[in-house]
C-alpha atoms as a PDB file:
ATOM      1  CA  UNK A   1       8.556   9.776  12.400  1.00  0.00           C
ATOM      2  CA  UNK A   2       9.873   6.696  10.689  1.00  0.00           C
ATOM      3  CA  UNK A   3       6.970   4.227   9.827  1.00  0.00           C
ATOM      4  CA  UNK A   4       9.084   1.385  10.522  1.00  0.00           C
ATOM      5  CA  UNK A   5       9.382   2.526  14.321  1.00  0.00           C
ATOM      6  CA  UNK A   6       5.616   1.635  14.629  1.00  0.00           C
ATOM      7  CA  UNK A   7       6.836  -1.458  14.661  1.00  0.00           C
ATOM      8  CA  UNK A   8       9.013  -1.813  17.823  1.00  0.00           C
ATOM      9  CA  UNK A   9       5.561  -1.224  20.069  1.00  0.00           C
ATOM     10  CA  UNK A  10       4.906  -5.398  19.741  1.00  0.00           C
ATOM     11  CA  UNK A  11       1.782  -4.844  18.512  1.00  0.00           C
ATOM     12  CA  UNK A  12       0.073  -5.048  14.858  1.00  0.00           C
ATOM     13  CA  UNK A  13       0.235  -1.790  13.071  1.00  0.00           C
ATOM     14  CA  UNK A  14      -2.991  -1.072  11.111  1.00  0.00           C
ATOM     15  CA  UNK A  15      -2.634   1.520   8.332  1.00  0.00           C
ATOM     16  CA  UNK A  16      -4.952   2.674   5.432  1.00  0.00           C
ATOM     17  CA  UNK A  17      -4.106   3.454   1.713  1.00  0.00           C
ATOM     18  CA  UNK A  18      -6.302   6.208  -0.086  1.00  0.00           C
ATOM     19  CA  UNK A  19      -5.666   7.676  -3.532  1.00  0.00           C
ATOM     20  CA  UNK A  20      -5.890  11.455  -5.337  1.00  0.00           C
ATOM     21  CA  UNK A  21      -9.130  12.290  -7.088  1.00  0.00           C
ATOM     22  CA  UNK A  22      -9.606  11.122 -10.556  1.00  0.00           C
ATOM     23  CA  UNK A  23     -10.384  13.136 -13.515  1.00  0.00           C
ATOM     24  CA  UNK A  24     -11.064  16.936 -13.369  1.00  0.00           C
ATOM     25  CA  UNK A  25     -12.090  16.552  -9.665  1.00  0.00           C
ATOM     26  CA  UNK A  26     -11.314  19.150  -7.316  1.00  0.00           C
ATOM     27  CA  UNK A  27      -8.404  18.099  -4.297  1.00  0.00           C
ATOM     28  CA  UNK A  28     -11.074  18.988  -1.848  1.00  0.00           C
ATOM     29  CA  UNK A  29     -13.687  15.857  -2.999  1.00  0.00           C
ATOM     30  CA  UNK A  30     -11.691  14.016  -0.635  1.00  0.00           C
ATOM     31  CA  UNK A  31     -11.323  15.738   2.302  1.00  0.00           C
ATOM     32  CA  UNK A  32     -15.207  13.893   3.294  1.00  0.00           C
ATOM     33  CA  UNK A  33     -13.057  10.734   2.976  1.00  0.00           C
ATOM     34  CA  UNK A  34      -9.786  11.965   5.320  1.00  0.00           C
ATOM     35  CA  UNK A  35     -12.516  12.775   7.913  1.00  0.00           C
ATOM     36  CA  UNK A  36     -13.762   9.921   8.216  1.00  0.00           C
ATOM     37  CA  UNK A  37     -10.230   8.068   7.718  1.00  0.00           C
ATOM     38  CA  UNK A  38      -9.274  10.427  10.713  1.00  0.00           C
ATOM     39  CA  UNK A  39     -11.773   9.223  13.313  1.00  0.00           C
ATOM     40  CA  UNK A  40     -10.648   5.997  13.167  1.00  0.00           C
ATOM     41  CA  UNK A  41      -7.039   6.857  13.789  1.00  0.00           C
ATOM     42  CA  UNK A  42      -5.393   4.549  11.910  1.00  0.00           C
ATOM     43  CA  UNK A  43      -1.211   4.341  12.530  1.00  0.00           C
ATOM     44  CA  UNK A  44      -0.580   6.180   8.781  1.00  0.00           C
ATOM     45  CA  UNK A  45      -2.002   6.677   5.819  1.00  0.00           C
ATOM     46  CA  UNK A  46      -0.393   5.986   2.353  1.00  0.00           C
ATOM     47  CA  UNK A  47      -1.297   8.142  -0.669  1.00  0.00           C
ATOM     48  CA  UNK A  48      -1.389   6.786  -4.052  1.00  0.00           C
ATOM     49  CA  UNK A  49       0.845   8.673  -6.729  1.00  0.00           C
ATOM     50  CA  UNK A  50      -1.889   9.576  -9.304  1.00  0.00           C
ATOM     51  CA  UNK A  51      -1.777  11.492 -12.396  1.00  0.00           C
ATOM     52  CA  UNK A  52      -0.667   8.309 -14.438  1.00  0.00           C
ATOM     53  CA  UNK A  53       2.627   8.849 -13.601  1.00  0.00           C
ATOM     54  CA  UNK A  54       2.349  12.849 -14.555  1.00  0.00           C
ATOM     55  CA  UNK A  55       5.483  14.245 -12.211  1.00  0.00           C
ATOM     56  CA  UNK A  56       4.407  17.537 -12.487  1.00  0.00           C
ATOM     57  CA  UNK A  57       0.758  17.055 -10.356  1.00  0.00           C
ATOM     58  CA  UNK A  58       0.879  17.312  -6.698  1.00  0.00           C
ATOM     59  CA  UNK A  59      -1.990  15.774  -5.537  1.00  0.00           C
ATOM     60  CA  UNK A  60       0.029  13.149  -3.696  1.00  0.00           C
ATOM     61  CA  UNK A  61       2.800  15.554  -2.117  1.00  0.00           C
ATOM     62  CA  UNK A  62      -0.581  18.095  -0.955  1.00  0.00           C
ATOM     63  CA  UNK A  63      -3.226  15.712   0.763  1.00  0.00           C
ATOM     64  CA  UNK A  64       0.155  13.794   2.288  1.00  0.00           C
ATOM     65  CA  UNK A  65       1.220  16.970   3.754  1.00  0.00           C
ATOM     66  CA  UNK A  66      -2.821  17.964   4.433  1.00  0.00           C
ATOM     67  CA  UNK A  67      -3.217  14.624   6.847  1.00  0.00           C
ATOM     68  CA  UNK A  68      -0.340  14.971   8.947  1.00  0.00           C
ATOM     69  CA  UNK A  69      -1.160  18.825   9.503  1.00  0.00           C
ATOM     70  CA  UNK A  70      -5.220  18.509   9.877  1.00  0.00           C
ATOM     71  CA  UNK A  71      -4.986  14.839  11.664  1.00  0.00           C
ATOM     72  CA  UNK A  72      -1.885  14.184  12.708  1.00  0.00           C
ATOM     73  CA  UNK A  73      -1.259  10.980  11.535  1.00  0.00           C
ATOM     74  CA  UNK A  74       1.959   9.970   9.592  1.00  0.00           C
ATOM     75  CA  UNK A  75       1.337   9.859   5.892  1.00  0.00           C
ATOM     76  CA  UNK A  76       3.666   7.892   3.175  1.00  0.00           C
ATOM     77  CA  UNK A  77       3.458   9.429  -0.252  1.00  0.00           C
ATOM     78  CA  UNK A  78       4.456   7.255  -2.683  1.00  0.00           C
ATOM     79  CA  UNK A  79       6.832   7.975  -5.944  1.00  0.00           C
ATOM     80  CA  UNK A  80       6.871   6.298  -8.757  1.00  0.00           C
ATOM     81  CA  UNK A  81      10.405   6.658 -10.897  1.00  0.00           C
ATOM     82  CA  UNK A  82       9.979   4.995 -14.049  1.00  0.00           C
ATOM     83  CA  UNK A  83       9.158   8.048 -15.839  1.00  0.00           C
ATOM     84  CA  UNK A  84      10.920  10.927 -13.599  1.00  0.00           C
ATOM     85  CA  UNK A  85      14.288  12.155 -14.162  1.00  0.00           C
ATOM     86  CA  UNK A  86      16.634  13.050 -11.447  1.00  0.00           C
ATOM     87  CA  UNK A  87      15.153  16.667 -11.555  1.00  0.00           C
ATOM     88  CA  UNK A  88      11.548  15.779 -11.260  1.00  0.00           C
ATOM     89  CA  UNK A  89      12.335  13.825  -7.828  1.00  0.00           C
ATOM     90  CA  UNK A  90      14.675  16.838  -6.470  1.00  0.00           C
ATOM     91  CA  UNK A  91      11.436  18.779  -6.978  1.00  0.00           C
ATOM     92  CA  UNK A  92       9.293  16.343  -5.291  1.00  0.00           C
ATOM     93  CA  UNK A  93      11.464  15.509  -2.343  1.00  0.00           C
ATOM     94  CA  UNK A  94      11.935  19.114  -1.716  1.00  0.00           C
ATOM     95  CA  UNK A  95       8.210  19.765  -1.993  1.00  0.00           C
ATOM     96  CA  UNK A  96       7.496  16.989   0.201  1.00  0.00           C
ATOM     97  CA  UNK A  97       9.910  18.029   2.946  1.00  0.00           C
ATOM     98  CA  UNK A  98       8.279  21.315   3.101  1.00  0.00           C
ATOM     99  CA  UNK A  99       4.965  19.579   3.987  1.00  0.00           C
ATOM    100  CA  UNK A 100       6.973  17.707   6.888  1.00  0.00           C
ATOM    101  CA  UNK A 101       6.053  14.535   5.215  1.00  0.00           C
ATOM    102  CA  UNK A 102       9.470  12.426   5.282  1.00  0.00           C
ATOM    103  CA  UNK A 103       8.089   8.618   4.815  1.00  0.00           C
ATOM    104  CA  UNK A 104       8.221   7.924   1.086  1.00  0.00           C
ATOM    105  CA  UNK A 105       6.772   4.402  -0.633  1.00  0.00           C
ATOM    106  CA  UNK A 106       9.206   3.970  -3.556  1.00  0.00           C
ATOM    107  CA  UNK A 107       8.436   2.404  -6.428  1.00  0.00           C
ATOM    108  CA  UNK A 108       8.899   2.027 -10.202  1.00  0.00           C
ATOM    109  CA  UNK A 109       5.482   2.581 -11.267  1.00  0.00           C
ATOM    110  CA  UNK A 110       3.734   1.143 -14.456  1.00  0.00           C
ATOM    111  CA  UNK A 111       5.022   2.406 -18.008  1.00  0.00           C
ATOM    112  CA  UNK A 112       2.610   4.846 -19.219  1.00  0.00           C
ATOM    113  CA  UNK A 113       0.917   4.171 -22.875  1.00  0.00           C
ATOM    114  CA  UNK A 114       2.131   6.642 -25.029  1.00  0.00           C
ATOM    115  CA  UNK A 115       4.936   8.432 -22.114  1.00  0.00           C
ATOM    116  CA  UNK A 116       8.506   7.251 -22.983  1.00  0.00           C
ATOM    117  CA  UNK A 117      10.005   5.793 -19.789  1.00  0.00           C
ATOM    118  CA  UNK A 118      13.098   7.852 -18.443  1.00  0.00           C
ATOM    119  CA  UNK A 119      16.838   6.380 -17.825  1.00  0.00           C
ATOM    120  CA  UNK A 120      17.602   7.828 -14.433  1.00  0.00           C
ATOM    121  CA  UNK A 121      15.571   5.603 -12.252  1.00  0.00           C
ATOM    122  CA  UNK A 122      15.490   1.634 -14.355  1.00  0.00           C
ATOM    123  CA  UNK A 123      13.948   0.006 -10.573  1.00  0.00           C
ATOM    124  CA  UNK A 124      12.339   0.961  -7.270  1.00  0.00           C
ATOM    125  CA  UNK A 125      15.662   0.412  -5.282  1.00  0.00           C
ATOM    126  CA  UNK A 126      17.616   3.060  -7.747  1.00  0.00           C
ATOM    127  CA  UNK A 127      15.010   5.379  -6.561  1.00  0.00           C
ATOM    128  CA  UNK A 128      15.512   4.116  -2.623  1.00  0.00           C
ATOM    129  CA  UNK A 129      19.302   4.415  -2.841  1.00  0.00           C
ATOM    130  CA  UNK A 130      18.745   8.031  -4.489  1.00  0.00           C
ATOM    131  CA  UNK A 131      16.720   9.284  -1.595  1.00  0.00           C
ATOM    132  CA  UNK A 132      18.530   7.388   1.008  1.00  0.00           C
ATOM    133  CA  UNK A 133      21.913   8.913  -0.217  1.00  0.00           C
ATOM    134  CA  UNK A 134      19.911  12.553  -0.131  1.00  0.00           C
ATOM    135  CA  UNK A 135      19.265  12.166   3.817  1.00  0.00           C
ATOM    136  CA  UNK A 136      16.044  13.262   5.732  1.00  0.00           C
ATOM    137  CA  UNK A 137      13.323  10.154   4.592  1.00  0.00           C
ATOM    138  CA  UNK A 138      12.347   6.616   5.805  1.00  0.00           C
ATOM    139  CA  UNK A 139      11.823   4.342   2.955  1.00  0.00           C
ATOM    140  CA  UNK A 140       8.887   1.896   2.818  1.00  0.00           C
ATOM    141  CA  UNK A 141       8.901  -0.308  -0.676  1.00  0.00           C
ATOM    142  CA  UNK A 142       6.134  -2.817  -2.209  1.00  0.00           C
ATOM    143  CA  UNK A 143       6.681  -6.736  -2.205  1.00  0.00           C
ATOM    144  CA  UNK A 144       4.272  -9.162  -3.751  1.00  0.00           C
ATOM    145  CA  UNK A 145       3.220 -12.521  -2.284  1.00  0.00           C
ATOM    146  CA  UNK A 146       2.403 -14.221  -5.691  1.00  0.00           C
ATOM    147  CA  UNK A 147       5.563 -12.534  -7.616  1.00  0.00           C
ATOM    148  CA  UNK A 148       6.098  -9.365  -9.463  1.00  0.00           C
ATOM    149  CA  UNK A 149       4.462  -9.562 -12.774  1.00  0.00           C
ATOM    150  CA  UNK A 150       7.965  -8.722 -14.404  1.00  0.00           C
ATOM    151  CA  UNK A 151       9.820 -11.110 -12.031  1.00  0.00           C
ATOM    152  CA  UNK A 152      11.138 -14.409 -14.260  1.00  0.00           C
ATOM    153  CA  UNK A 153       9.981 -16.750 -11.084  1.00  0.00           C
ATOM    154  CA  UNK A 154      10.095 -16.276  -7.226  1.00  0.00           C
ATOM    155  CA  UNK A 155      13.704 -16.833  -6.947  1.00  0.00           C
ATOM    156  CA  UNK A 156      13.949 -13.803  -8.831  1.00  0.00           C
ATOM    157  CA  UNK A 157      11.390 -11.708  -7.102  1.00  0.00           C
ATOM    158  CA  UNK A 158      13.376 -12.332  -3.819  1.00  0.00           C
ATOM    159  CA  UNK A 159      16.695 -11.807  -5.153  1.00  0.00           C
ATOM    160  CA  UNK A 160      15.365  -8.308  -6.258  1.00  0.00           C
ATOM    161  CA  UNK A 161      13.485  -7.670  -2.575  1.00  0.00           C
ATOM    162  CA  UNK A 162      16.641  -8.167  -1.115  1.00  0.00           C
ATOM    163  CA  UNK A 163      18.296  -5.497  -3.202  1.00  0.00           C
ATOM    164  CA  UNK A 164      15.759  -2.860  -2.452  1.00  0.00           C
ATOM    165  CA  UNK A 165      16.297  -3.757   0.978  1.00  0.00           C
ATOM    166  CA  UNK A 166      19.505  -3.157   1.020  1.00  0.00           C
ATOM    167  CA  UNK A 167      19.497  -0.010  -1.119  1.00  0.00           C
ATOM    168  CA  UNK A 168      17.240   1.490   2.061  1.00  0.00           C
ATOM    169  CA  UNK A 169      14.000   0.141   2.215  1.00  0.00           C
ATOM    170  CA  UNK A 170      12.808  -0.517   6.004  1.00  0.00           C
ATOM    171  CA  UNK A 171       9.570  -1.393   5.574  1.00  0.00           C
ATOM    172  CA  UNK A 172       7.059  -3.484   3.487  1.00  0.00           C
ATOM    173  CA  UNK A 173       3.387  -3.036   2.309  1.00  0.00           C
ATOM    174  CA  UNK A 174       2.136  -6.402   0.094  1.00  0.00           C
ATOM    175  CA  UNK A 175       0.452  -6.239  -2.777  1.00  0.00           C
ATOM    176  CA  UNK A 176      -3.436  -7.543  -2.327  1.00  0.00           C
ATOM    177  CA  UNK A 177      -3.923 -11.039  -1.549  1.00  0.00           C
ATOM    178  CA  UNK A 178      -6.676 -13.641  -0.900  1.00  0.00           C
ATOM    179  CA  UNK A 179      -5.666 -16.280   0.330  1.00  0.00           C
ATOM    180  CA  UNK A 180      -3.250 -16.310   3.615  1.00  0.00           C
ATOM    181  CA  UNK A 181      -1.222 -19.076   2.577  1.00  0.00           C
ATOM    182  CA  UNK A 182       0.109 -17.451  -0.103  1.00  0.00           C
ATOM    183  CA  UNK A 183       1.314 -14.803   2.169  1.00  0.00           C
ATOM    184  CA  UNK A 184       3.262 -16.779   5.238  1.00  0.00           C
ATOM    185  CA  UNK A 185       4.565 -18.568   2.449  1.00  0.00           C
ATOM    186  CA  UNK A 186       6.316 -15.575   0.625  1.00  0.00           C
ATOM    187  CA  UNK A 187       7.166 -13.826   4.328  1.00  0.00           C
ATOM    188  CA  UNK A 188       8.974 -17.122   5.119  1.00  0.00           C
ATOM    189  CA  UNK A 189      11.272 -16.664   1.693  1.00  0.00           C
ATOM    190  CA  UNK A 190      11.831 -13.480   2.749  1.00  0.00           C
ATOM    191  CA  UNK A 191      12.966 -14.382   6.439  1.00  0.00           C
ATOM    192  CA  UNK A 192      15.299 -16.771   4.662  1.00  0.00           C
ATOM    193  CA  UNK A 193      16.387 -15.139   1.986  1.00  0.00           C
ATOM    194  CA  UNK A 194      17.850 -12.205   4.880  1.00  0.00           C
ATOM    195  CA  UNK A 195      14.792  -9.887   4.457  1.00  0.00           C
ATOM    196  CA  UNK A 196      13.899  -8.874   8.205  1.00  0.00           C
ATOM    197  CA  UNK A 197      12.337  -5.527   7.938  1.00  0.00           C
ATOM    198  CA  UNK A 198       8.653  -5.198   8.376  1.00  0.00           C
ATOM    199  CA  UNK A 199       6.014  -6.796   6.104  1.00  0.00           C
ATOM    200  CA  UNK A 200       2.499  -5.067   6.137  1.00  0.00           C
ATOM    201  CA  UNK A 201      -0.440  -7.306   4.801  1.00  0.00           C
ATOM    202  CA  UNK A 202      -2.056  -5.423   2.121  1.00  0.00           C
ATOM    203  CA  UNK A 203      -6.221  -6.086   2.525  1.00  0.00           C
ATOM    204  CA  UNK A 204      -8.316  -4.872  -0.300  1.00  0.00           C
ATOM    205  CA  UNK A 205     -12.137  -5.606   0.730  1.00  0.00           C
ATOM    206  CA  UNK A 206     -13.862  -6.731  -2.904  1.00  0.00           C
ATOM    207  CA  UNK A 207     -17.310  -5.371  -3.284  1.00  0.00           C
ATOM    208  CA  UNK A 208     -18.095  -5.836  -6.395  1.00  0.00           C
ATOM    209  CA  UNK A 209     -17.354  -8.473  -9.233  1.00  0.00           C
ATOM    210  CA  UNK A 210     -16.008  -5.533 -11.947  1.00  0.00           C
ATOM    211  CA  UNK A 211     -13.730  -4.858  -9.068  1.00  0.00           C
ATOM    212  CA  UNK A 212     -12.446  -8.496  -8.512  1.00  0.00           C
ATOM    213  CA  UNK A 213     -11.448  -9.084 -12.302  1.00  0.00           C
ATOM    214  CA  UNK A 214      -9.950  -5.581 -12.387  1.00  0.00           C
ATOM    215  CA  UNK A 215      -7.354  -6.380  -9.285  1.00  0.00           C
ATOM    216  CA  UNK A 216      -6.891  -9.829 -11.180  1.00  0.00           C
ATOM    217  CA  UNK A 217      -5.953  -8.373 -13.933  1.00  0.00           C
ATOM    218  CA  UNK A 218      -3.498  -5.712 -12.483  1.00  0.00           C
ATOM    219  CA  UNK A 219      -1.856  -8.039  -9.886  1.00  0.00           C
ATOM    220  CA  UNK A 220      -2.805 -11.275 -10.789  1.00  0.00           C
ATOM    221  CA  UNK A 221      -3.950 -12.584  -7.201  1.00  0.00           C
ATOM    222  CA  UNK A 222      -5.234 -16.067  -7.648  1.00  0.00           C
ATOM    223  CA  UNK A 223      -8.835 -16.468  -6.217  1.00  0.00           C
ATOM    224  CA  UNK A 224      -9.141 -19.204  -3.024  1.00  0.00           C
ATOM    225  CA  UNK A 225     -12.114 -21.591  -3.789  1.00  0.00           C
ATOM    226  CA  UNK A 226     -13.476 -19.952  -0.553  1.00  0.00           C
ATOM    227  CA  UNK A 227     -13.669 -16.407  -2.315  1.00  0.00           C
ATOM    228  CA  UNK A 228     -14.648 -17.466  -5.895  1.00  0.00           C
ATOM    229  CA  UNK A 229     -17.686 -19.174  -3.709  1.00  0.00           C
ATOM    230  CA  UNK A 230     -18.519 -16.040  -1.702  1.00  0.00           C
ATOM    231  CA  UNK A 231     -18.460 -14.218  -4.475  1.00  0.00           C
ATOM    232  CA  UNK A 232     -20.199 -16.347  -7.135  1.00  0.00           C
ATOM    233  CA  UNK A 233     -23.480 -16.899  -4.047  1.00  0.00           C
ATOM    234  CA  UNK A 234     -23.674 -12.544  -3.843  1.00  0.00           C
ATOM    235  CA  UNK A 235     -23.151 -11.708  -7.177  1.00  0.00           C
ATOM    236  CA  UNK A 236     -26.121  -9.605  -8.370  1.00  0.00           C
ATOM    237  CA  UNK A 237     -27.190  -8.574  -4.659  1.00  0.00           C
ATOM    238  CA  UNK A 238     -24.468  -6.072  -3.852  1.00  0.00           C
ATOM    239  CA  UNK A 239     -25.867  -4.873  -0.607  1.00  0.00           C
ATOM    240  CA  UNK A 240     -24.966  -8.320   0.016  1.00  0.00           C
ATOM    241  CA  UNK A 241     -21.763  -8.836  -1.964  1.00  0.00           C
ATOM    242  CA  UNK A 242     -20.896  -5.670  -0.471  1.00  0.00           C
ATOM    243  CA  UNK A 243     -20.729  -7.033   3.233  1.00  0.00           C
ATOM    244  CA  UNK A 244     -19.467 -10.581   2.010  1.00  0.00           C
ATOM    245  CA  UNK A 245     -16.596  -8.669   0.850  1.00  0.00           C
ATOM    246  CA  UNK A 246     -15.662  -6.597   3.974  1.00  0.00           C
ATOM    247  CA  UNK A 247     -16.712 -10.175   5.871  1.00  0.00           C
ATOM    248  CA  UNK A 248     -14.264 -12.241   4.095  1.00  0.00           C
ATOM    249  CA  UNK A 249     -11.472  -8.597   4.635  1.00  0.00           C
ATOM    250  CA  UNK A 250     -11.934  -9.523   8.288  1.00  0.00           C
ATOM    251  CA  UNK A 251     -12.042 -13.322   8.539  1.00  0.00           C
ATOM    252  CA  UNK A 252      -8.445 -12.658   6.709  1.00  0.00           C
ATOM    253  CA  UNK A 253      -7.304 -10.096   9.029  1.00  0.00           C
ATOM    254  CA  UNK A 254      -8.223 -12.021  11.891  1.00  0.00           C
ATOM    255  CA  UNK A 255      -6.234 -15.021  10.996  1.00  0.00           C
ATOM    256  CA  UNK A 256      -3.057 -12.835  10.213  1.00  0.00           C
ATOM    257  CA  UNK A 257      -3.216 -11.483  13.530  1.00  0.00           C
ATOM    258  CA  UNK A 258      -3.092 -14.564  14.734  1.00  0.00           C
ATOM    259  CA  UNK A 259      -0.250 -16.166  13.115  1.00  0.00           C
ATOM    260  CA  UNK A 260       1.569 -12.548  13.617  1.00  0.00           C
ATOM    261  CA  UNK A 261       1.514 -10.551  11.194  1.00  0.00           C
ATOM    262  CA  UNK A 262       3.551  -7.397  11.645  1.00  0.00           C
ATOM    263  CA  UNK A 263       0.834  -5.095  10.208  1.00  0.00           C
ATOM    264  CA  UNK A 264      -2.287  -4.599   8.201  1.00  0.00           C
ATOM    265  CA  UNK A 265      -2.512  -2.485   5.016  1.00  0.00           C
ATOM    266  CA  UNK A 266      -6.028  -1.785   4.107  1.00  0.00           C
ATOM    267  CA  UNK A 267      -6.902  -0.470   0.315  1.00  0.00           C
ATOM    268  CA  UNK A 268      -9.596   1.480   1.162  1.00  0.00           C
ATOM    269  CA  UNK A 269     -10.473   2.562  -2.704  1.00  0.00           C
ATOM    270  CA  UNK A 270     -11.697   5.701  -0.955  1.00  0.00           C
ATOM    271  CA  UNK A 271     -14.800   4.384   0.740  1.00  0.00           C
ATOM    272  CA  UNK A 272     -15.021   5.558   4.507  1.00  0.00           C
ATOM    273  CA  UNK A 273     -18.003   3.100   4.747  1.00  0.00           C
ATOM    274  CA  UNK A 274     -15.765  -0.449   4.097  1.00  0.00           C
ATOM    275  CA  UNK A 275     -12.922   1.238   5.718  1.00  0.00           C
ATOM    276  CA  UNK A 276     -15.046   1.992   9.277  1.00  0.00           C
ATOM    277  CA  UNK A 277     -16.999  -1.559   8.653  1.00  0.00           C
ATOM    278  CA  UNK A 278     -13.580  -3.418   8.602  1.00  0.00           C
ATOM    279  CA  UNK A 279     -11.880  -1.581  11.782  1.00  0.00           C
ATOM    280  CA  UNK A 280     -14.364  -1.616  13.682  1.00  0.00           C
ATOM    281  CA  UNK A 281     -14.576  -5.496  13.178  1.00  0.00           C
ATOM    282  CA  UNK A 282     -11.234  -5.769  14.273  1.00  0.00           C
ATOM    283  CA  UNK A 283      -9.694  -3.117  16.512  1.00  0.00           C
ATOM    284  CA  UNK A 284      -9.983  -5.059  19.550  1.00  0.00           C
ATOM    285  CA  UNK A 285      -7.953  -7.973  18.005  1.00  0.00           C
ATOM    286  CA  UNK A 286      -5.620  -5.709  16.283  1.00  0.00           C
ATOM    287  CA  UNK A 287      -5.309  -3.114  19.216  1.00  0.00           C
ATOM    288  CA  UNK A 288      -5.517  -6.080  21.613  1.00  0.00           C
ATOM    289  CA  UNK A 289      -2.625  -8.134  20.472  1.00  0.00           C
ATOM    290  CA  UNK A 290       0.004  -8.511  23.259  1.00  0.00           C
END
């Protein structure tokens, strides 16, 4: 099913984001967490591309393919290109297709330390033309409210949305953001600038400070005086910071539903708990909307 369908229903898609195990874990450790993911029946699930960017693991392409079998629910595996050759993504695509998984989030990816990047794919809309011209996927492709690290300015950023658009992409998911503003600001750039495919919200509930300067650092999400407030008053109680977090996750939610928003991307960072805390704070305004 094409993700971007979901949209048609006039009604605010809600969909979760997990990622593979990390280190020498096992595939199974998080089949606990796609249980409980399940139960709440979410529209789809996206699944991180881990490995650091290592094109031969399959993590992605096999729990993908394992939650549309076990739950159905529509998956999105995303693929990163900047260090895959034309090869590598043959492989993957082909794997993929024999899962029946045929929603794909393309992206670049981050340059590995010490992994030389490869020529075939230079941006994420190279790798959405590629698979568009291959036939048998949707597309879905990342956009980010407070500009693409590598982006010169906005202008820039745009310009470049627009181009993966048009190489394919039919659907958005947003980088993390805290503060609303930031986001009807960007989707109204995008309106203008001719970009009028869905835009997901992407939600990550912060539970922890470590957490909040990591996704700083990563994405560089500037911090509301609202958040910095709630999160300076909890730090050191994290039973407490912990539901400030998924709190302030739904007060945001909430208000994006209201102004519209065509869908909600959660980052669930693999905790069932937050995830089920969060939906079930909002599925009758989510579910509800008319």
């Amino acid at each position: 099913m094409n993700i971007a369908d979901m949209f048609k229903e006039d009604r605010t898609v809600l969909s979760y984001e997990v990622f593979p195990p990390k280190g020498d874990k096992p595939i199974e450790s998080i089949y606990d967490t796609l249980d409980e993911l399940g139960k709440l029946r979410p529209d789809f699930i996206s699944v991180t591309y881990g490995a650091a960017g290592n094109v031969a693991n399959t993590d992605t392409i096999d729990i993908a393919g394992y939650i549309q079998k076990k739950y159905s629910i529509q998956s999105i595996a995303h693929l990163t290109c900047v260090h895959a050759s034309f090869e590598n993504i043959d492989r993957i695509l082909g794997d993929l297709q024999s899962r029946g998984v045929d929603n794909i989030l393309a992206l670049r990816g981050d340059i590995v330390k010490g992994m030389e990047p490869k020529k075939d794919f230079l941006h994420a809309s190279d790798l959405a033309k590629y698979i568009m011209d291959k036939g048998g996927f949707h597309v879905s492709g990342a956009c980010y409210p407070e500009v693409h690290q590598d982006a010169k300015n906005a202008i820039e950023d745009i310009k470049n949305l627009k181009i993966k658009v048009d190489a394919g992409v039919n659907h958005l998911i947003s980088q993390l953001f805290f503060d609303n503003t930031v986001f009807y600001h960007f989707v109204e750039k995008a309106r203008i600038a001719g970009i009028n495919v869905p835009i997901e919200a992407g939600i990550m509930p912060v539970t922890n400070r470590k957490q909040i300067e990591r996704m700083v650092t990563m994405c560089g999400a500037s911090l509301p005086t609202k958040f910095v407030k709630v999160m300076q008053r909890f730090d050191g109680n994290p039973e407490a910071m912990r539901d400030a977090g998924i709190a302030y996750a739904i007060d945001q939610i909430i208000d994006l539903v209201a102004n519209g928003v065509d869908g909600i991307h959660i980052y669930t960072m693999n905790n069932p708990y937050v995830a089920r805390r969060i939906s079930e704070g909002v599925e009758s305004i989510v579910r509800g909307r008319a």
